[in-house]
C-alpha atoms as a PDB file:
ATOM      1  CA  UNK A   1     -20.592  33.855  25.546  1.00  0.00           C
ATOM      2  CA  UNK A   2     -23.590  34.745  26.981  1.00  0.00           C
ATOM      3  CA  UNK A   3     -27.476  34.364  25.404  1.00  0.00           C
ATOM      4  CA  UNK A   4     -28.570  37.125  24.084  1.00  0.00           C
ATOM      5  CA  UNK A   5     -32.294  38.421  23.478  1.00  0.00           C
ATOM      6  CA  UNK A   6     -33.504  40.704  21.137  1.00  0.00           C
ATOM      7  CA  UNK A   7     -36.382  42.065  19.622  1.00  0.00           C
ATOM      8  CA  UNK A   8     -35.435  43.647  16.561  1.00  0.00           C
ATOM      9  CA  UNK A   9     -33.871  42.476  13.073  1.00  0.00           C
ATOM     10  CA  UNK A  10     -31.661  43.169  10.980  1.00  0.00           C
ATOM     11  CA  UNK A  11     -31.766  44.314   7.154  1.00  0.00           C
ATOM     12  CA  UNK A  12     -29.340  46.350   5.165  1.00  0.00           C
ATOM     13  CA  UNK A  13     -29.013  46.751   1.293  1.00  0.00           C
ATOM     14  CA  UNK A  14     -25.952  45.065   0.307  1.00  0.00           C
ATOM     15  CA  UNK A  15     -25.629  45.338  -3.475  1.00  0.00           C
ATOM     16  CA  UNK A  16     -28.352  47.152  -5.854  1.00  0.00           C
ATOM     17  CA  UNK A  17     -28.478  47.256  -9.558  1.00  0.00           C
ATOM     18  CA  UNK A  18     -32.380  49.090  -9.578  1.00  0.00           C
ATOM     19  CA  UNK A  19     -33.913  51.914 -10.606  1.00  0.00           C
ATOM     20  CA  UNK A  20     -36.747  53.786 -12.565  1.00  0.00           C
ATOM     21  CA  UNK A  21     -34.518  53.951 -16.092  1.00  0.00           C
ATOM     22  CA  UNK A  22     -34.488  50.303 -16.025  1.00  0.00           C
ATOM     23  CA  UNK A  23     -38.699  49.857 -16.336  1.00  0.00           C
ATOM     24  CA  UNK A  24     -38.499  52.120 -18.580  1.00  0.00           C
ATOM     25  CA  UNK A  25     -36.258  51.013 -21.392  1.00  0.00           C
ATOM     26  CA  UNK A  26     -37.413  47.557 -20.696  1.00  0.00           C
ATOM     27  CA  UNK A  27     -41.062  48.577 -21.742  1.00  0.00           C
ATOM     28  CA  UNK A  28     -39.888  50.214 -24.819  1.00  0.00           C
ATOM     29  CA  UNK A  29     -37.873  47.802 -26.968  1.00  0.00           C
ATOM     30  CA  UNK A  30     -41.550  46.240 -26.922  1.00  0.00           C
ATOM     31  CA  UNK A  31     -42.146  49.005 -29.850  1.00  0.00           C
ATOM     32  CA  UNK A  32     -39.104  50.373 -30.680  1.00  0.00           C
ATOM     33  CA  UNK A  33     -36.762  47.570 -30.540  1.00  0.00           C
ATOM     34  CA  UNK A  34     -32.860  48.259 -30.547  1.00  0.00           C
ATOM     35  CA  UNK A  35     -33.856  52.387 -30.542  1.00  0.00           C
ATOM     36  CA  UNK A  36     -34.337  51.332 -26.912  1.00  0.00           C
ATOM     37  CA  UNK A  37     -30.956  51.354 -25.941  1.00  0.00           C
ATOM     38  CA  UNK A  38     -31.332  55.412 -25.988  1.00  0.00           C
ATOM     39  CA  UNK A  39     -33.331  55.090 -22.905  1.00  0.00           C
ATOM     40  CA  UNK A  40     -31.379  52.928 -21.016  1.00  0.00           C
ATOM     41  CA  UNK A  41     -29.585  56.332 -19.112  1.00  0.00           C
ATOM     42  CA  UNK A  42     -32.713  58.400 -19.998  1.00  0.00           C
ATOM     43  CA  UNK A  43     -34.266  60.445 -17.304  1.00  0.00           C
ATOM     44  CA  UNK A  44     -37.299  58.115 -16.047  1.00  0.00           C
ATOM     45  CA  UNK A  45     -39.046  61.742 -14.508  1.00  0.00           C
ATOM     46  CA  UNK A  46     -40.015  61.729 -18.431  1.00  0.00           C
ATOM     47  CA  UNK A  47     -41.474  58.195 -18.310  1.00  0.00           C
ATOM     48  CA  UNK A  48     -43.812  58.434 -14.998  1.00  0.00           C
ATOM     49  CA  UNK A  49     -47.028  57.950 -17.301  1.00  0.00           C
ATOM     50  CA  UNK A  50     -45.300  54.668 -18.983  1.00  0.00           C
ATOM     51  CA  UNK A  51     -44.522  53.239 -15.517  1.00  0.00           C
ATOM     52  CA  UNK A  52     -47.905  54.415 -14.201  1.00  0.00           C
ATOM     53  CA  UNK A  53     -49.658  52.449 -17.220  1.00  0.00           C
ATOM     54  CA  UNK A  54     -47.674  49.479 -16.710  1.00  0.00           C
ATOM     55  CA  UNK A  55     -48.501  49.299 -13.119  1.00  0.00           C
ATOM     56  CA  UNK A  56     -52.247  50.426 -13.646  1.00  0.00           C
ATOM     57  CA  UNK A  57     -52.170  47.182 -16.764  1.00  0.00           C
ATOM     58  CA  UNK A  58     -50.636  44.801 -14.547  1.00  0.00           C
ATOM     59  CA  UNK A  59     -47.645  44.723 -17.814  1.00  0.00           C
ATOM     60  CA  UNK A  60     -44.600  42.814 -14.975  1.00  0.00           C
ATOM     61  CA  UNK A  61     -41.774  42.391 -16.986  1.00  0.00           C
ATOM     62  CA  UNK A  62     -40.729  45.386 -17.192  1.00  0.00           C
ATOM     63  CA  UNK A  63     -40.274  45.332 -13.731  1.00  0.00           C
ATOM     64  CA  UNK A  64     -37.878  42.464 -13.284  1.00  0.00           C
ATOM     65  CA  UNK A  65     -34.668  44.204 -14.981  1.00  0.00           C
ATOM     66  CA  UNK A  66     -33.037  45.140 -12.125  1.00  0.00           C
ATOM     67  CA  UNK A  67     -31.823  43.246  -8.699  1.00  0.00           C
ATOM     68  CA  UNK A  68     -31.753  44.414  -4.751  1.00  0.00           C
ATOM     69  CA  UNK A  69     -29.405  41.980  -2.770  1.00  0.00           C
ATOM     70  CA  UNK A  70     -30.823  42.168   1.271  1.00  0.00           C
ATOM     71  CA  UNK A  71     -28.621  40.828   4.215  1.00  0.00           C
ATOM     72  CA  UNK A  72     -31.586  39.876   6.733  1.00  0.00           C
ATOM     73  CA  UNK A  73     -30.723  38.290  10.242  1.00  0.00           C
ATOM     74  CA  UNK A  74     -33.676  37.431  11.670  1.00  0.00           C
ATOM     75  CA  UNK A  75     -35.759  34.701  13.649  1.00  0.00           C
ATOM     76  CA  UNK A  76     -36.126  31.200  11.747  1.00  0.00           C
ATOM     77  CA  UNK A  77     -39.422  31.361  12.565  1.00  0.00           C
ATOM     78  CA  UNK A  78     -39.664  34.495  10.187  1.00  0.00           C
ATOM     79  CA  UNK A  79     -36.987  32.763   7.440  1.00  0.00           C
ATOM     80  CA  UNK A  80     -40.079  30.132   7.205  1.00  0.00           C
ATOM     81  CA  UNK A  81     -42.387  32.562   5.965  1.00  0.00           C
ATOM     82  CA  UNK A  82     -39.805  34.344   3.920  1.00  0.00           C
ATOM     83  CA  UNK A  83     -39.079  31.372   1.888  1.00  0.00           C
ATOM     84  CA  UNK A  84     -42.258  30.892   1.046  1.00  0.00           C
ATOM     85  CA  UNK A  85     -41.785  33.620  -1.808  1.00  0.00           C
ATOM     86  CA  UNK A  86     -39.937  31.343  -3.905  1.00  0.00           C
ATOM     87  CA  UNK A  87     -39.381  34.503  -6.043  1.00  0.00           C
ATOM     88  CA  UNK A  88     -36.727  35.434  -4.589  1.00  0.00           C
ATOM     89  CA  UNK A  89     -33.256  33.698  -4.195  1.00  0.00           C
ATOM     90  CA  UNK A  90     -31.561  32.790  -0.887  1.00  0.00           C
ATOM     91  CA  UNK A  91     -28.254  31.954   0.801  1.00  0.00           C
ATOM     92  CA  UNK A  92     -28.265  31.326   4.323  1.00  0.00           C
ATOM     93  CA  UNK A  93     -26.225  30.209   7.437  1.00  0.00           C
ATOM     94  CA  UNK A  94     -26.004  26.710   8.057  1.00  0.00           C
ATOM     95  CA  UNK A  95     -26.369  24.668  11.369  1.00  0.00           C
ATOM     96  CA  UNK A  96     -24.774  21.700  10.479  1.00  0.00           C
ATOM     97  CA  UNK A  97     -21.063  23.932   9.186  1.00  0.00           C
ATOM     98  CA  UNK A  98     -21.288  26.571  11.892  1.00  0.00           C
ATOM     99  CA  UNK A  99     -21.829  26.387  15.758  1.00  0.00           C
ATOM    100  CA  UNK A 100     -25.243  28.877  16.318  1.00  0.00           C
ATOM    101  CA  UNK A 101     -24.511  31.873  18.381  1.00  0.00           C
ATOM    102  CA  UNK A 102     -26.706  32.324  21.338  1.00  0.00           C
ATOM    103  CA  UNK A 103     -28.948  35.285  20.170  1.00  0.00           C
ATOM    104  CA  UNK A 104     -33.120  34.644  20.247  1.00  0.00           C
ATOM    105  CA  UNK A 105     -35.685  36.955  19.388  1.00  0.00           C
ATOM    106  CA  UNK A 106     -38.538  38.008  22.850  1.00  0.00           C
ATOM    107  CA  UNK A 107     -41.416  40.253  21.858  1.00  0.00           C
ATOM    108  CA  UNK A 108     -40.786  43.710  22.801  1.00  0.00           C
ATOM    109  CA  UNK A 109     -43.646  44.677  25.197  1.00  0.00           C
ATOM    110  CA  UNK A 110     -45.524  47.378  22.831  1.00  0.00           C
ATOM    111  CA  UNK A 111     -45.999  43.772  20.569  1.00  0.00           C
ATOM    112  CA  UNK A 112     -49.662  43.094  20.298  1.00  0.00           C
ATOM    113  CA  UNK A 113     -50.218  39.744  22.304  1.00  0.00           C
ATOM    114  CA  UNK A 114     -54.046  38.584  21.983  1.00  0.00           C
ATOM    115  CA  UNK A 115     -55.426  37.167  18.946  1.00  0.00           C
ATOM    116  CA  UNK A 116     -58.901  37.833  17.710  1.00  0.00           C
ATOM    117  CA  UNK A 117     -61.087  36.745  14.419  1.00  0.00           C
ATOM    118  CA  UNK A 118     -60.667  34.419  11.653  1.00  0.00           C
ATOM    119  CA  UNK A 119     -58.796  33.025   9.653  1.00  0.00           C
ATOM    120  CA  UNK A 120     -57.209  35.705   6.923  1.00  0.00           C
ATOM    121  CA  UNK A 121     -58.432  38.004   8.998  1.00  0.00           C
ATOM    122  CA  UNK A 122     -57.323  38.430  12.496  1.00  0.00           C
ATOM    123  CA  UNK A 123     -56.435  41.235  14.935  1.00  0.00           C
ATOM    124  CA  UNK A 124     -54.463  41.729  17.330  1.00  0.00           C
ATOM    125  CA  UNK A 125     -54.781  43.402  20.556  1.00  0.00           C
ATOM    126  CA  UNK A 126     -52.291  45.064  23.679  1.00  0.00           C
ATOM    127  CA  UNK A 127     -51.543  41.772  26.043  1.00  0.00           C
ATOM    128  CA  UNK A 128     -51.854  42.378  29.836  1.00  0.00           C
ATOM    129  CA  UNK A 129     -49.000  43.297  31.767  1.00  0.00           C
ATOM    130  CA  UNK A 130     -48.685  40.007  33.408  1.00  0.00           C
ATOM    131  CA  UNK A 131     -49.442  38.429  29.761  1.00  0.00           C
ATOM    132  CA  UNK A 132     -46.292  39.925  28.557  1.00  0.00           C
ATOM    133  CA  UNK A 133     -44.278  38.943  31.418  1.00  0.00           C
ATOM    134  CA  UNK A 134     -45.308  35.430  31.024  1.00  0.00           C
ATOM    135  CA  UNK A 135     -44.169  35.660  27.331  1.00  0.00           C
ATOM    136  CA  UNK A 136     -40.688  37.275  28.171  1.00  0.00           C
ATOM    137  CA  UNK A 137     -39.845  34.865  30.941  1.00  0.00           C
ATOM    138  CA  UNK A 138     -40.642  31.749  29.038  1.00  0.00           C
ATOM    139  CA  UNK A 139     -39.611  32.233  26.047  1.00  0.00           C
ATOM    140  CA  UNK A 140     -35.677  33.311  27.923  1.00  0.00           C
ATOM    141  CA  UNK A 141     -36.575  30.225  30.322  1.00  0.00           C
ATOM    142  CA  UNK A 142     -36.925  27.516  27.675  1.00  0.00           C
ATOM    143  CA  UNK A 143     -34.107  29.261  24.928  1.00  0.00           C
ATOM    144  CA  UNK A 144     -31.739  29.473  27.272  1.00  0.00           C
ATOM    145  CA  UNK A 145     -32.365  25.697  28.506  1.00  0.00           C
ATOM    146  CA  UNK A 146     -32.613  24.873  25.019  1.00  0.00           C
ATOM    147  CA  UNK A 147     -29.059  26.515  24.121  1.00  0.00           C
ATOM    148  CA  UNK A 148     -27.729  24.578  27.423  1.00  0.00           C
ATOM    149  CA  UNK A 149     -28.679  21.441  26.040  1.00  0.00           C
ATOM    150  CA  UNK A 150     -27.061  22.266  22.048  1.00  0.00           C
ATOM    151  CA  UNK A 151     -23.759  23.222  23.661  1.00  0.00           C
ATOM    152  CA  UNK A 152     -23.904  20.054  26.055  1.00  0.00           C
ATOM    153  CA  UNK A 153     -24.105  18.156  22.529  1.00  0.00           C
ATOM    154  CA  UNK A 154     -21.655  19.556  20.972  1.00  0.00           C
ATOM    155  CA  UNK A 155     -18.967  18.757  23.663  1.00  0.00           C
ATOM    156  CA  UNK A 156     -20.206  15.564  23.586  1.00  0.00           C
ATOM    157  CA  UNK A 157     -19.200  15.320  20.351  1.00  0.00           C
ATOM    158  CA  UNK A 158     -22.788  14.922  18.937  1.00  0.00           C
ATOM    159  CA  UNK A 159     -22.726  16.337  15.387  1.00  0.00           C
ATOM    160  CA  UNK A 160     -24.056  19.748  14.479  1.00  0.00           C
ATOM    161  CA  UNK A 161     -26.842  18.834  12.266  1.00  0.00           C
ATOM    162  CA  UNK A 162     -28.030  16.315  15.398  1.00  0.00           C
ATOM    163  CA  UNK A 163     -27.052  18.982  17.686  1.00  0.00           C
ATOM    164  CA  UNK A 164     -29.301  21.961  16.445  1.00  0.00           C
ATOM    165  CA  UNK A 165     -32.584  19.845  16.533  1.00  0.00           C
ATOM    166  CA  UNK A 166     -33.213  21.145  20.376  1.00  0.00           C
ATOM    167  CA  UNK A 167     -32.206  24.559  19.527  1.00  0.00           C
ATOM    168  CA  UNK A 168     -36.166  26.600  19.161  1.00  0.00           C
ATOM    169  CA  UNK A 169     -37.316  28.419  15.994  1.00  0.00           C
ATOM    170  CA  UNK A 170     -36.540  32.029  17.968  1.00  0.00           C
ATOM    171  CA  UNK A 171     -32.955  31.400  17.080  1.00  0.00           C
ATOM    172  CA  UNK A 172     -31.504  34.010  14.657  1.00  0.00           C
ATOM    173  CA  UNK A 173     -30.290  33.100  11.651  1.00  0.00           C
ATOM    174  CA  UNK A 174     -28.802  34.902   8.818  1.00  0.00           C
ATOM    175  CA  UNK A 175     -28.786  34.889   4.994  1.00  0.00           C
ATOM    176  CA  UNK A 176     -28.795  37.172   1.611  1.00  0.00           C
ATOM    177  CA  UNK A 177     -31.781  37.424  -0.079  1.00  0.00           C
ATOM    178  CA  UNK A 178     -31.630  38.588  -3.458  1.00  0.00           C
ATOM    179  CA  UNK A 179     -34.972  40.042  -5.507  1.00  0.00           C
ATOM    180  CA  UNK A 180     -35.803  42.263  -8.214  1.00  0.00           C
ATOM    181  CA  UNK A 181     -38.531  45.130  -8.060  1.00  0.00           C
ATOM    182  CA  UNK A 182     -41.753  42.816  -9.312  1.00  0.00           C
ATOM    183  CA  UNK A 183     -40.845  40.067  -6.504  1.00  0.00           C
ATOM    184  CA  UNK A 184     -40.503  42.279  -4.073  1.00  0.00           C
ATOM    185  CA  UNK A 185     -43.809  44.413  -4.757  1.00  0.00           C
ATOM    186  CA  UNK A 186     -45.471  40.748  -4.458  1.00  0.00           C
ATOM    187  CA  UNK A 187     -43.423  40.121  -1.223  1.00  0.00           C
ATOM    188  CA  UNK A 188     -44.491  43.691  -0.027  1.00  0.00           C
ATOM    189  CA  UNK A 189     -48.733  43.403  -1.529  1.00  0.00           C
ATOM    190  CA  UNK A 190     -48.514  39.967   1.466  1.00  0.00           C
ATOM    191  CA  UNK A 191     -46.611  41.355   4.101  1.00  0.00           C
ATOM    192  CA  UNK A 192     -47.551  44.830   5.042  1.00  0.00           C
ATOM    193  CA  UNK A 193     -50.936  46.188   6.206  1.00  0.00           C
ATOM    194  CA  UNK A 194     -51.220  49.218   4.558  1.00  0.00           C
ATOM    195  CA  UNK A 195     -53.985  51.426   4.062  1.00  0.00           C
ATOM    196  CA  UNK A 196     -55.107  52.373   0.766  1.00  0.00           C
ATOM    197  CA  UNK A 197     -54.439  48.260  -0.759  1.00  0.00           C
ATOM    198  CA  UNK A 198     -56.577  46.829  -2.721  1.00  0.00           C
ATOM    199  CA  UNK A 199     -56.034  43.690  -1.145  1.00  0.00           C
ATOM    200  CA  UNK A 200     -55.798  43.573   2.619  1.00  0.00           C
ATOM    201  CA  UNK A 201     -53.031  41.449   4.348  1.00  0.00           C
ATOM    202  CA  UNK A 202     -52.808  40.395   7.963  1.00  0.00           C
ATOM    203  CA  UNK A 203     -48.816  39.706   8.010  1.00  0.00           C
ATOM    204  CA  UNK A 204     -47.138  38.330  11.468  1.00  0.00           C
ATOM    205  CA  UNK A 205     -45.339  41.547  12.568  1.00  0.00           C
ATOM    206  CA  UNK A 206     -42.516  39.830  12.988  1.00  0.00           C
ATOM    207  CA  UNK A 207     -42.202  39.197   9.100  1.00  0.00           C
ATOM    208  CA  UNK A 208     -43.616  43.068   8.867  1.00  0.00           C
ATOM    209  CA  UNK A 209     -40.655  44.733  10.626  1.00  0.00           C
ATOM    210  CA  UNK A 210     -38.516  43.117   7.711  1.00  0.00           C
ATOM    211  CA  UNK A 211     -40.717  44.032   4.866  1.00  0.00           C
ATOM    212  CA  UNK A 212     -40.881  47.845   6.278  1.00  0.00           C
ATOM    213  CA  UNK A 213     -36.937  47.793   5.615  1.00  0.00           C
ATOM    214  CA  UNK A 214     -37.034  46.864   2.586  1.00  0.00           C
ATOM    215  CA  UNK A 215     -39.735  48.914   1.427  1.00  0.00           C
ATOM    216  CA  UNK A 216     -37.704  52.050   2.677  1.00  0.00           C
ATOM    217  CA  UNK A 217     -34.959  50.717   0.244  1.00  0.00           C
ATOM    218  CA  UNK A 218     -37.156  49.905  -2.473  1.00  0.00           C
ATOM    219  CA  UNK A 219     -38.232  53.505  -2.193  1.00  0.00           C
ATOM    220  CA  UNK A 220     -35.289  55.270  -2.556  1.00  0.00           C
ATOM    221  CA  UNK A 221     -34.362  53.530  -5.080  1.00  0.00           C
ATOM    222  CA  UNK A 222     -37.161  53.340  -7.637  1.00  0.00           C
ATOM    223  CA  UNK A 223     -39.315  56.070  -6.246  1.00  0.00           C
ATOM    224  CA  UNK A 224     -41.372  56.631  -9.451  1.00  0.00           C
ATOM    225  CA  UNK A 225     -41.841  52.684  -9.639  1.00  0.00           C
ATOM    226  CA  UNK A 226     -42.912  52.925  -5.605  1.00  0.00           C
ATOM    227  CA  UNK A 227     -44.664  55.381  -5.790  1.00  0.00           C
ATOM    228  CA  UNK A 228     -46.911  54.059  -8.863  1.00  0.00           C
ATOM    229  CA  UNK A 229     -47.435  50.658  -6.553  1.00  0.00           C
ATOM    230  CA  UNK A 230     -49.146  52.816  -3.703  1.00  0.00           C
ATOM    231  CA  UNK A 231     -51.080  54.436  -6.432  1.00  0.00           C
ATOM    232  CA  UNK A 232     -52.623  51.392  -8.061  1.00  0.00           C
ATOM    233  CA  UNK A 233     -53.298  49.439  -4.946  1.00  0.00           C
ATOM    234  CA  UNK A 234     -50.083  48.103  -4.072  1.00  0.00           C
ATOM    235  CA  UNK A 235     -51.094  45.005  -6.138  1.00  0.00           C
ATOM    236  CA  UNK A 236     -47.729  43.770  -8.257  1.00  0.00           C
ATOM    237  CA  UNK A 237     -47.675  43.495 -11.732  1.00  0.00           C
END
């Protein structure tokens, strides 16, 4: 099998149990109690002033009825910021049961290269030409050398778990992540750069690419409840 190199990832909506009806009748057995159940099918285009208050009061619960289940293959070096939201729950591939296929992640060329700024605050610029051939050959110099070595391992018969430990953080690796509406507004507030927040974020755009995805999901499914998260500042509840 030959190494593969991409510069893309992967996300698609598995499973979804979401939309506007559920904030809705979630809010409202806050002061009506069991009447609520009337609203769980009820038309949420009624509601858009209670969602827009609950957003606009920061009120979160209401927000969490409801799941989104996300397959995501992507670069490890990407998983470790995505499990940093420890909102969310994960299953993913394992190194030490399964053999790694050969497939790494290489910046496409329109990916900005040169860093500038501080800390929490830095931007990125076009590389040079010769910049981004530099970054394209050595990163496909070193995986595929890397990859060499893993399989060389493995014949050896030199556990997995051992085995993986040369293999570099470009690697793709695959897993379900599983969120519901108020996690994933926080996961979207940190890693998009969108105008009109109230709160600026600088993600890697590697992490960005993913959280587009899902945000095109998120979206289509709750567009009242995404639509009142652009509104207020994209800050989550």
């Amino acid at each position: 099998m030959g190494i593969e190199f991409r510069s893309d990832v992967t996300v698609e909506l598995v499973r979804a149990n979401a939309s506007d009806a559920d904030v809705v009748f979630a809010a409202r057995v806050s002061t009506v109690g069991e009447q609520s159940l009337e609203d769980v099918d009820a038309d949420p285009q009624r509601s858009v002033g209670l969602i827009n208050y609950l957003m606009r009061d920061r009120h979160g619960s209401p927000f969490e009825h409801n799941s989104m289940t996300f397959f995501v293959k992507a670069p490890i070096f990407v998983w470790r910021e995505h499990m940093r939201h420890r909102i969310a729950s994960y299953n993913e591939e394992s190194a030490r049961y399964r053999e790694l296929l050969p497939v790494f992640y290489v910046p496409s060329h329109e990916r900005p290269l040169v860093q500038s700024g501080k800390p929490g605050a830095y931007e990125f610029h076009p590389g040079t030409p010769a910049q981004s051939e530099l970054v394209e050959r050595t990163i496909q110099e070193s995986c595929t050398a890397a990859y060499s070595g893993y399989l060389e391992m493995l014949e050896a018969g030199v556990a997995r778990e051992v085995a993986r430990m040369v293999l570099p953080v470009t690697i793709y690796s695959s897993a379900y992540v599983t969120m519901n509406a108020r996690a994933l507004m926080n996961f979207l507030s940190l890693r998009r750069k969108v105008e009109g927040s109230y709160f600026v974020s600088y993600p890697q755009r590697e992490i960005e690419m993913v959280a587009e995805v899902y945000e095109d999901h998120f979206a289509q499914l709750m567009p009242l409840t995404h639509s009142a998260f652009n509104e207020h500042g994209r800050v989550a509840p």
